[in-house]
N, C-alpha and C. Protein backbone atom coordinates (compact mmCIF):
# COMPACT_ATOMS: atom_id res chain seq x y z
N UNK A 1 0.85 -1.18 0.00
CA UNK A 1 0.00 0.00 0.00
C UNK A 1 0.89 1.24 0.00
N UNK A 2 0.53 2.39 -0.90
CA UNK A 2 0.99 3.63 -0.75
C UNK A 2 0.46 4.37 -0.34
N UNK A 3 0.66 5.68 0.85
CA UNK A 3 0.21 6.49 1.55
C UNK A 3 0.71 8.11 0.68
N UNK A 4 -0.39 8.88 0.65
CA UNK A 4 -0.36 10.36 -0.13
C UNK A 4 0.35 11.05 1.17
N UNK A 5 -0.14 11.15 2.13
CA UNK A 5 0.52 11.92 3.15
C UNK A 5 0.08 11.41 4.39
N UNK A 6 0.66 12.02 5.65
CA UNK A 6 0.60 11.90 6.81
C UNK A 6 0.76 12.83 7.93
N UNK A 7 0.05 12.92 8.58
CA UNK A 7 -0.34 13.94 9.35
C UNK A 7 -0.12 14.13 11.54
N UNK A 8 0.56 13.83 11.09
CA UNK A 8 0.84 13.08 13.13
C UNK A 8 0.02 13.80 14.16
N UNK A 9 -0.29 15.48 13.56
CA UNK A 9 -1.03 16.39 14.49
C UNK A 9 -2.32 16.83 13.48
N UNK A 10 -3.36 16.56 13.93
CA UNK A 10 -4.45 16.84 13.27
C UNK A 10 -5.92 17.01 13.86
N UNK A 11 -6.62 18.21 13.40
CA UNK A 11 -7.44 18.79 14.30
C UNK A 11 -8.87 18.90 13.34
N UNK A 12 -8.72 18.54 12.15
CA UNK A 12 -10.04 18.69 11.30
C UNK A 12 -10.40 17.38 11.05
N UNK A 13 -9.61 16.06 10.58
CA UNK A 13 -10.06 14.82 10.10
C UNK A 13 -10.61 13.80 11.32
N UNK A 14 -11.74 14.60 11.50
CA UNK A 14 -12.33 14.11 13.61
C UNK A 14 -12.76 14.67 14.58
N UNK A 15 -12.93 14.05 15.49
CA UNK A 15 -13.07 15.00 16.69
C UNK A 15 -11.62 15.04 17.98
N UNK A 16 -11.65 15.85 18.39
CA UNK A 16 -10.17 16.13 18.87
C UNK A 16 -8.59 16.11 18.12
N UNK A 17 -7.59 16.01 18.72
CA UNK A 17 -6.39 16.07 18.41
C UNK A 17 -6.19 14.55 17.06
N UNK A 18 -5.63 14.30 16.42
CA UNK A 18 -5.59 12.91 15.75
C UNK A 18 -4.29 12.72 14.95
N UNK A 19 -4.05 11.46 14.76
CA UNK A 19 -3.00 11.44 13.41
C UNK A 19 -3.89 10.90 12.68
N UNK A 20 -3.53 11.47 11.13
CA UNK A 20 -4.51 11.13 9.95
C UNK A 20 -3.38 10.86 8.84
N UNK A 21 -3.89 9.35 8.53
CA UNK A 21 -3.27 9.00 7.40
C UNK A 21 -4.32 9.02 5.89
N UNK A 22 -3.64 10.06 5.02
CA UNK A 22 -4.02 9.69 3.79
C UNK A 22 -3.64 8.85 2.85
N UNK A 23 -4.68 7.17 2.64
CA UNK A 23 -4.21 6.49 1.29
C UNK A 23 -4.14 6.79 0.07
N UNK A 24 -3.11 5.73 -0.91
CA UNK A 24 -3.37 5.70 -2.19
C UNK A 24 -3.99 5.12 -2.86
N UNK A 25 -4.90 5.19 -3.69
CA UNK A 25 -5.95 3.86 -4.31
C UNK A 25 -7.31 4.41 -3.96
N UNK A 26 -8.18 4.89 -5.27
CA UNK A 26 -9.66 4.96 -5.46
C UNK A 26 -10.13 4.28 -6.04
N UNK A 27 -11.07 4.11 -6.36
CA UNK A 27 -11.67 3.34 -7.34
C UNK A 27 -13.36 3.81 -8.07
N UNK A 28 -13.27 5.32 -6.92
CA UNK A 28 -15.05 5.32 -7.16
C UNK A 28 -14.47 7.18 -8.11
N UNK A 29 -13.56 7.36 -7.69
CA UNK A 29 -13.20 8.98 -8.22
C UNK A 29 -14.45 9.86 -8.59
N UNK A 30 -15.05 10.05 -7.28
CA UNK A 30 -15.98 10.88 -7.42
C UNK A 30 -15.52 12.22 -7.74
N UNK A 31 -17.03 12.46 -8.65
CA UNK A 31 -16.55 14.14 -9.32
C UNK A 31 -16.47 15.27 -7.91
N UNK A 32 -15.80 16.30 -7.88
CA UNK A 32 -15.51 16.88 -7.14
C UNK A 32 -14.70 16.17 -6.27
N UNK A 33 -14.10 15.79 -6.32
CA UNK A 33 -13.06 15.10 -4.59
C UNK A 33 -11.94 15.75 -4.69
N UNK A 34 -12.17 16.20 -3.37
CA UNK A 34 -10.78 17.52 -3.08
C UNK A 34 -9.43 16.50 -3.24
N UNK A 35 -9.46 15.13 -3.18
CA UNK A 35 -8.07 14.62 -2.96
C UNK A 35 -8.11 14.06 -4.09
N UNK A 36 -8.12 14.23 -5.43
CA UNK A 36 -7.82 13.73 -6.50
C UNK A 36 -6.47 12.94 -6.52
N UNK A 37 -5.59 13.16 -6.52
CA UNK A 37 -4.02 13.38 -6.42
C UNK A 37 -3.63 11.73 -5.55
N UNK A 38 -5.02 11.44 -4.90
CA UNK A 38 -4.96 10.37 -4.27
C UNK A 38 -5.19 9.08 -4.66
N UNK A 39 -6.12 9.10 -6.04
CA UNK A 39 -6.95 8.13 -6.33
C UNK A 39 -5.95 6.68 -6.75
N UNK A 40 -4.65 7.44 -7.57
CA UNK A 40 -3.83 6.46 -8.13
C UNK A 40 -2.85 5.49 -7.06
N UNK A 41 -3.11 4.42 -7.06
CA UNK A 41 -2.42 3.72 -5.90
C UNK A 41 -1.00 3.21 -5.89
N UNK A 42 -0.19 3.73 -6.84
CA UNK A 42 0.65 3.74 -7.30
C UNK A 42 1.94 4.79 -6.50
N UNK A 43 0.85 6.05 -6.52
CA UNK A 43 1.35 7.22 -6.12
C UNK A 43 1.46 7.21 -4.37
N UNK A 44 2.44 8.30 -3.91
CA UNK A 44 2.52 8.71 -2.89
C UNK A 44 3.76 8.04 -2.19
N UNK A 45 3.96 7.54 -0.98
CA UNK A 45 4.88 7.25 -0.55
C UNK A 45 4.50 5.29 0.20
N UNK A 46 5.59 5.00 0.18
CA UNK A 46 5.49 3.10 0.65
C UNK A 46 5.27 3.11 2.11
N UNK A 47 3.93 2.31 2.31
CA UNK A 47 3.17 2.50 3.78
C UNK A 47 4.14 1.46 4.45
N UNK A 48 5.33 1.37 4.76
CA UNK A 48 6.12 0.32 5.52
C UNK A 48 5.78 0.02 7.31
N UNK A 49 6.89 -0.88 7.34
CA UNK A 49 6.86 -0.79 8.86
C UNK A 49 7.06 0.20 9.79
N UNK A 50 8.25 0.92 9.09
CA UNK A 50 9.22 2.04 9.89
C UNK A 50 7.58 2.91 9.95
N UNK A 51 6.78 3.64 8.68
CA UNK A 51 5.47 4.29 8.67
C UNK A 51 4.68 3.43 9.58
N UNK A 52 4.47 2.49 9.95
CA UNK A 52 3.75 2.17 11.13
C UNK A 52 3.77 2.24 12.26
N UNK A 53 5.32 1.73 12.23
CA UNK A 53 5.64 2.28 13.59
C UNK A 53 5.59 3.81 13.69
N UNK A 54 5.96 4.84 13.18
CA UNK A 54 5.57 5.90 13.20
C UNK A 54 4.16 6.36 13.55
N UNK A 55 3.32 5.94 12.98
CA UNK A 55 1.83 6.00 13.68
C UNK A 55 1.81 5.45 14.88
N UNK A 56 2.22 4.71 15.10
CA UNK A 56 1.93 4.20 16.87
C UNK A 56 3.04 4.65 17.84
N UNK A 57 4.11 5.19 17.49
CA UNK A 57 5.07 6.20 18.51
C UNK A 57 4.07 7.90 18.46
N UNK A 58 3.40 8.01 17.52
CA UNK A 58 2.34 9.60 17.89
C UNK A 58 1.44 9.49 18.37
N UNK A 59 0.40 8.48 18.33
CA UNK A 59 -0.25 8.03 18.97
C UNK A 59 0.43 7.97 20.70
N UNK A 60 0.78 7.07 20.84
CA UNK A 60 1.37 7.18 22.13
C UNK A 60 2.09 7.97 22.91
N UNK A 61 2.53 8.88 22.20
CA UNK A 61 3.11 10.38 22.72
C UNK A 61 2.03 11.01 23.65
N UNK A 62 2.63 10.94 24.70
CA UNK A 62 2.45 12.13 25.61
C UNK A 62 2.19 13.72 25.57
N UNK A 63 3.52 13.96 25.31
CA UNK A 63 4.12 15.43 25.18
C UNK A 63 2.09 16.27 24.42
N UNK A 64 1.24 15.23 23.04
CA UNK A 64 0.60 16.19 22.40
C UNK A 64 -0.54 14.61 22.79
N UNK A 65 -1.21 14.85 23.11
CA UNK A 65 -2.61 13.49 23.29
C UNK A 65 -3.32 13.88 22.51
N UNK A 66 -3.32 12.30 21.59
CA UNK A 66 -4.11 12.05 20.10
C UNK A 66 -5.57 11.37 20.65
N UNK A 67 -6.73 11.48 20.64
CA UNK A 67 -7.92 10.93 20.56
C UNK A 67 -7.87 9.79 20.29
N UNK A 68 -7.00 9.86 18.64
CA UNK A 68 -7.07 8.12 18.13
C UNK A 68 -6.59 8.92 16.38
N UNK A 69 -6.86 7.99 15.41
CA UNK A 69 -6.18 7.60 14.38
C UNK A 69 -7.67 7.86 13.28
N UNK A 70 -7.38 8.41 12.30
CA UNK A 70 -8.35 8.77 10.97
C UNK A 70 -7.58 8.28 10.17
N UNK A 71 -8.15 7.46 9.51
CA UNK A 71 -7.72 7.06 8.17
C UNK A 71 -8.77 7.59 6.53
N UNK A 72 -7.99 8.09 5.68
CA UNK A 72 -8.87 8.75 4.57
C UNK A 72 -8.04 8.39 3.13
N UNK A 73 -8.24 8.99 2.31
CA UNK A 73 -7.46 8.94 1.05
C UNK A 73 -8.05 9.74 0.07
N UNK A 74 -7.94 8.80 -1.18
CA UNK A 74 -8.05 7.67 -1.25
C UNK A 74 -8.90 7.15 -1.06
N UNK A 75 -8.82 5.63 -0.41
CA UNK A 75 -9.86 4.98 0.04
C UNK A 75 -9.46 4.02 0.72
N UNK A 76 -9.59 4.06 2.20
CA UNK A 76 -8.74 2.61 2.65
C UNK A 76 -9.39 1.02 2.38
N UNK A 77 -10.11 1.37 2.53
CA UNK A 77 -10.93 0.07 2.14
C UNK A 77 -10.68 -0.73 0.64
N UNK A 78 -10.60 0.07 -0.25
CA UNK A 78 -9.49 0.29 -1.88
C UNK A 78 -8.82 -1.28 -1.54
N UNK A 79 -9.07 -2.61 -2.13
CA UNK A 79 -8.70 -3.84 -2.33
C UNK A 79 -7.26 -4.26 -1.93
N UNK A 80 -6.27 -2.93 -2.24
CA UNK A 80 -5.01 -3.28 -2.65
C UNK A 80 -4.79 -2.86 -0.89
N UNK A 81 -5.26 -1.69 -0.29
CA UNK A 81 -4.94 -1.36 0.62
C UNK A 81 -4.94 -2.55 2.29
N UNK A 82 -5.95 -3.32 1.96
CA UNK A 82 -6.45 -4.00 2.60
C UNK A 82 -6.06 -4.70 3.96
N UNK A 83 -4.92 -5.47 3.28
CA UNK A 83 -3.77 -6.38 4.04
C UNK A 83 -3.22 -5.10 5.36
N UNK A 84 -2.72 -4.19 4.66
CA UNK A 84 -1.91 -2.87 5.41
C UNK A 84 -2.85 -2.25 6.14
N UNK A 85 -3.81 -1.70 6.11
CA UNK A 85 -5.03 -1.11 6.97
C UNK A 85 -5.00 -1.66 7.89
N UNK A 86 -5.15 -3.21 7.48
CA UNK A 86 -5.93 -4.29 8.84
C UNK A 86 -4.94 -4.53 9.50
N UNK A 87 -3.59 -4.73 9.16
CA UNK A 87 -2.50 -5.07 9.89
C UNK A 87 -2.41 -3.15 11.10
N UNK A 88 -2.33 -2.39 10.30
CA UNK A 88 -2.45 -0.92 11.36
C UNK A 88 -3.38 -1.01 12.30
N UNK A 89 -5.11 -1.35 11.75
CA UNK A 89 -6.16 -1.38 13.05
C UNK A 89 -5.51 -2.07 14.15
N UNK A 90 -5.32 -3.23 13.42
CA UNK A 90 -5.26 -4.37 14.79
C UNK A 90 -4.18 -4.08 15.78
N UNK A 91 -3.38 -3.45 15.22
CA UNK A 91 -2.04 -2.79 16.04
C UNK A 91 -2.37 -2.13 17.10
N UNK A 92 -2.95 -0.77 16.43
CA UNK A 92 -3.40 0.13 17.08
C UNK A 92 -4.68 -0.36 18.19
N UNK A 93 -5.36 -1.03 17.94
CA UNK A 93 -6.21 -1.49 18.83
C UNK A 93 -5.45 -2.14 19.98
N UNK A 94 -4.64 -2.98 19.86
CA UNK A 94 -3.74 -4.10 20.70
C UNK A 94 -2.54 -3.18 21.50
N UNK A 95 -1.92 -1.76 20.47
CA UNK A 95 -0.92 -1.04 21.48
C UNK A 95 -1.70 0.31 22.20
N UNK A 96 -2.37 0.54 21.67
CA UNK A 96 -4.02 1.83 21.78
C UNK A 96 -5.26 1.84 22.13
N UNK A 97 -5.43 0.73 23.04
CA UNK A 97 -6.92 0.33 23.24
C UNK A 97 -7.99 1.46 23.47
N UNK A 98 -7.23 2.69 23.81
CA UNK A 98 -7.95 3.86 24.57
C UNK A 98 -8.05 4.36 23.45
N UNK A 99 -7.66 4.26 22.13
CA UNK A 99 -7.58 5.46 21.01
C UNK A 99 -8.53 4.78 19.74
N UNK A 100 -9.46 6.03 19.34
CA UNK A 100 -10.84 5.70 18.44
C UNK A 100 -9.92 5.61 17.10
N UNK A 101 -10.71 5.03 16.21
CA UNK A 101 -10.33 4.87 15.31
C UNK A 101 -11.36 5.66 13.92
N UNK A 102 -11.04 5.96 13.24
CA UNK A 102 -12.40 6.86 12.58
C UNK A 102 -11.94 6.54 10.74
N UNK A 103 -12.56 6.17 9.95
CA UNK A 103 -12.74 6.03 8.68
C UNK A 103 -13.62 5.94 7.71
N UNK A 104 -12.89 6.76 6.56
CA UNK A 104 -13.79 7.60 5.38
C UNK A 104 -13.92 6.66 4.34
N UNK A 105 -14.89 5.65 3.21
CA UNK A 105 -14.47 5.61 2.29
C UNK A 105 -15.66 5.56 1.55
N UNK A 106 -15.98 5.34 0.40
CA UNK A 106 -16.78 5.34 -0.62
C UNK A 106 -17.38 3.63 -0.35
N UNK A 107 -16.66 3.23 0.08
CA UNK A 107 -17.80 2.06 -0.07
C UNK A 107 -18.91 1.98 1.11
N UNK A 108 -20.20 1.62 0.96
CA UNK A 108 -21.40 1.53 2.01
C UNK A 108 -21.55 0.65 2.78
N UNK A 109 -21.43 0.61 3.86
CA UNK A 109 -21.15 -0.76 4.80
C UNK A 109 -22.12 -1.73 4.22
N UNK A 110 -23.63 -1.47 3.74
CA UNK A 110 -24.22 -2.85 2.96
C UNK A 110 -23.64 -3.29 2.12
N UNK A 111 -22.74 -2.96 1.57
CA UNK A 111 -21.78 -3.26 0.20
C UNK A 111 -20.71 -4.06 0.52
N UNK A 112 -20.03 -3.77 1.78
CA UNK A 112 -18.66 -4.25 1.68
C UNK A 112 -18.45 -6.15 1.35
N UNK A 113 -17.40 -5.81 1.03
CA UNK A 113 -16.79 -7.33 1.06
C UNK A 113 -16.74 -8.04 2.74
N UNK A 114 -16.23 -9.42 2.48
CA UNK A 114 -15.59 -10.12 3.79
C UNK A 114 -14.30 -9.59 4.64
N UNK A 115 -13.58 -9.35 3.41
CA UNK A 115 -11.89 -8.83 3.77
C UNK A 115 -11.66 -7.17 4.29
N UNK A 116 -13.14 -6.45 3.83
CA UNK A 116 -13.36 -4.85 4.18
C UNK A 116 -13.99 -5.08 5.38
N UNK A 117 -14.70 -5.64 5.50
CA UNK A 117 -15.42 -6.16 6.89
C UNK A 117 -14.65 -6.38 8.41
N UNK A 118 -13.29 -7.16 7.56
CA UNK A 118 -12.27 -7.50 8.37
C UNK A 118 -11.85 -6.44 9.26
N UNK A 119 -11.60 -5.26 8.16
CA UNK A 119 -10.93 -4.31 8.67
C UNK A 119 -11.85 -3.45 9.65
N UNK A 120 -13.12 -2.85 9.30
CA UNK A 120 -14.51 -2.44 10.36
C UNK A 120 -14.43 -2.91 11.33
N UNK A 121 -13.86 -4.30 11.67
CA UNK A 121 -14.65 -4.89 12.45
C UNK A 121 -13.41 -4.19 13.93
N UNK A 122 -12.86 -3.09 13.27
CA UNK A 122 -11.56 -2.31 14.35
C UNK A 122 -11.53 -1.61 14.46
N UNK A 123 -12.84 -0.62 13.41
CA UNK A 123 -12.96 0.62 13.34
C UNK A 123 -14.38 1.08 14.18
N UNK A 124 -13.55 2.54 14.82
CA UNK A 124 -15.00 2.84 15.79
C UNK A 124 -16.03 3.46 15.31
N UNK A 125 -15.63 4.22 13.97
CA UNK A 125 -16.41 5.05 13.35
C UNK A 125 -16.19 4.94 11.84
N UNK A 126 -17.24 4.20 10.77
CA UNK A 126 -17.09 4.39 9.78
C UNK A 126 -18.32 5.77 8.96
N UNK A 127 -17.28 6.44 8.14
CA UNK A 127 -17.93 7.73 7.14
C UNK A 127 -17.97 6.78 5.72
N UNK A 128 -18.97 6.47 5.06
CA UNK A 128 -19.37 6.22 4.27
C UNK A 128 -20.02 6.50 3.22
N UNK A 129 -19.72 5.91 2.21
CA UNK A 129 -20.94 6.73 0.75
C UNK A 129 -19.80 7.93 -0.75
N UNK A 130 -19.86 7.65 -1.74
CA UNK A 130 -19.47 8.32 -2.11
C UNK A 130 -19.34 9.91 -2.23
N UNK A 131 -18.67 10.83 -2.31
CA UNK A 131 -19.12 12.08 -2.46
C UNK A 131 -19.80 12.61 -3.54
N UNK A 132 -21.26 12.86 -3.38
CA UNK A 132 -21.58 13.64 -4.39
C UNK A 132 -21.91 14.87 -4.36
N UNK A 133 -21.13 15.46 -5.37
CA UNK A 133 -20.75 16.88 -5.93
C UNK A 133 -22.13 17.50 -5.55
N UNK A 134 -23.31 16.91 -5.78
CA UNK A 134 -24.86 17.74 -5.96
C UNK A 134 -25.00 17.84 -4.67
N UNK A 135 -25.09 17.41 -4.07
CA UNK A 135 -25.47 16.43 -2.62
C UNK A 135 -24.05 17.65 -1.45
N UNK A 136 -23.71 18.30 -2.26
CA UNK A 136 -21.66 19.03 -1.27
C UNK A 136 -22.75 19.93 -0.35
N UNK A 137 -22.35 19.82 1.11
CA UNK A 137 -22.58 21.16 1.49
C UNK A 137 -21.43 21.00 2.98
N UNK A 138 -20.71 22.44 2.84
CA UNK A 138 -19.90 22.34 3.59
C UNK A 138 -20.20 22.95 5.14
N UNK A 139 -21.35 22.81 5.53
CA UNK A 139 -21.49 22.85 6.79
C UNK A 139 -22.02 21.54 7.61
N UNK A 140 -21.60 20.31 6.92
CA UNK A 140 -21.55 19.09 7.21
C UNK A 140 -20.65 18.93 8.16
N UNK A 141 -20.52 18.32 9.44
CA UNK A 141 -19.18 17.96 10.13
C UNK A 141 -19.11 16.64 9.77
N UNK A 142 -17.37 16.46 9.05
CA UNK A 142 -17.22 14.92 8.95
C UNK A 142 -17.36 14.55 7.71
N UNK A 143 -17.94 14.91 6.91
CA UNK A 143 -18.73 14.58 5.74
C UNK A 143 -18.88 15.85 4.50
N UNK A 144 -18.66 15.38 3.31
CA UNK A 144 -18.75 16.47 2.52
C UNK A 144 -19.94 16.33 1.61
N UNK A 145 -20.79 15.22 2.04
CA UNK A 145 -22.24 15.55 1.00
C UNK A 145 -23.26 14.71 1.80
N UNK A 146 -24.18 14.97 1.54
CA UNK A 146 -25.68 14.61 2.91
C UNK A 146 -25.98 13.53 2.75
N UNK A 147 -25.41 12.52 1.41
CA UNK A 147 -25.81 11.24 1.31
C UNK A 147 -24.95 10.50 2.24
N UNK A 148 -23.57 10.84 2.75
CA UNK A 148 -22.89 10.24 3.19
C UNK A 148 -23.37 9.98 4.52
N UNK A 149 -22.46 8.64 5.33
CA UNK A 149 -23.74 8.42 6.76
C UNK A 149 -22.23 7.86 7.58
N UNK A 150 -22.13 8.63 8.61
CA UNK A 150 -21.33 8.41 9.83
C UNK A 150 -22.17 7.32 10.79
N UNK A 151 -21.36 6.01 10.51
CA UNK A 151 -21.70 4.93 11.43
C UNK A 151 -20.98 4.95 12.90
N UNK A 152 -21.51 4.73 13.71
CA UNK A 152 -20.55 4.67 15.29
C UNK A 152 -21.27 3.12 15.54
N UNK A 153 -19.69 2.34 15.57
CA UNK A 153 -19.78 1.41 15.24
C UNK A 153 -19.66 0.90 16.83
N UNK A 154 -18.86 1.54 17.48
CA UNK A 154 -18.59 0.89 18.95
C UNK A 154 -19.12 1.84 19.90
């Protein structure tokens, strides 16, 4: 999996303080999506170990207290991403038990696969639904169009 960017201090992708990782890999490239740049999964930088461990040394930092972990892109849920997501939840759940987990993607939880399922089944909050452009209004928290539906899963 390739990651577009990363964010260790983050105050918009959530509620409270967070690290937010943006993936590589779309598949739905909805019109209007501010993260275009993301869709190609090719692009961005190699989500390794050393990048994992990096997410779970900010997380666990003291010095700035993270809420928990947002994952966006992209699309984590995105087939290719899969293996790498689920290997991060389960981490983070097992070294972070106290820290939420929150994720964005285009696919609809009635939709998902077994192996996307996998990964939910670690996440505290899934944002769901594609973005549509008609549907944009930016006084949404969380969400950039009214079809989309914030699940609180735990």
């Amino acid at each position: 999996m390739n990651y577009h960017q990363y964010f260790p201090v983050d105050v918009i992708n959530g509620p409270g303080t967070r690290a937010t990782l943006f993936v590589s890999g779309c598949v739905h490239q909805c019109r209007g999506c501010y993260n275009q740049s993301t869709w190609n999964p090719c692009h961005g930088h190699e989500f390794d170990l050393q990048m994992q461990d990096q997410v779970l040394r900010d997380l666990k930092d003291t010095r700035i207290k993270r809420r928990g972990l947002s994952l966006s892109g992209g699309d984590p849920l995105f087939p290719a991403n899969l293996t790498a997501i689920l290997a991060l939840v389960k981490r983070v759940k097992t070294e972070c038990p106290e820290k939420d987990i929150w994720l964005w993607s285009g696919y609809r939880l009635d939709e998902l696969s077994d192996a996307q399922k996998a990964v939910i089944a670690y996440v505290d909050v899934l944002v769901d639904g594609k973005f549509e452009q008609a549907l944009a209004d930016p006084s949404l928290q969380f969400k950039g169009s009214s079809n989309q539906v914030i699940h609180c899963l735990t």
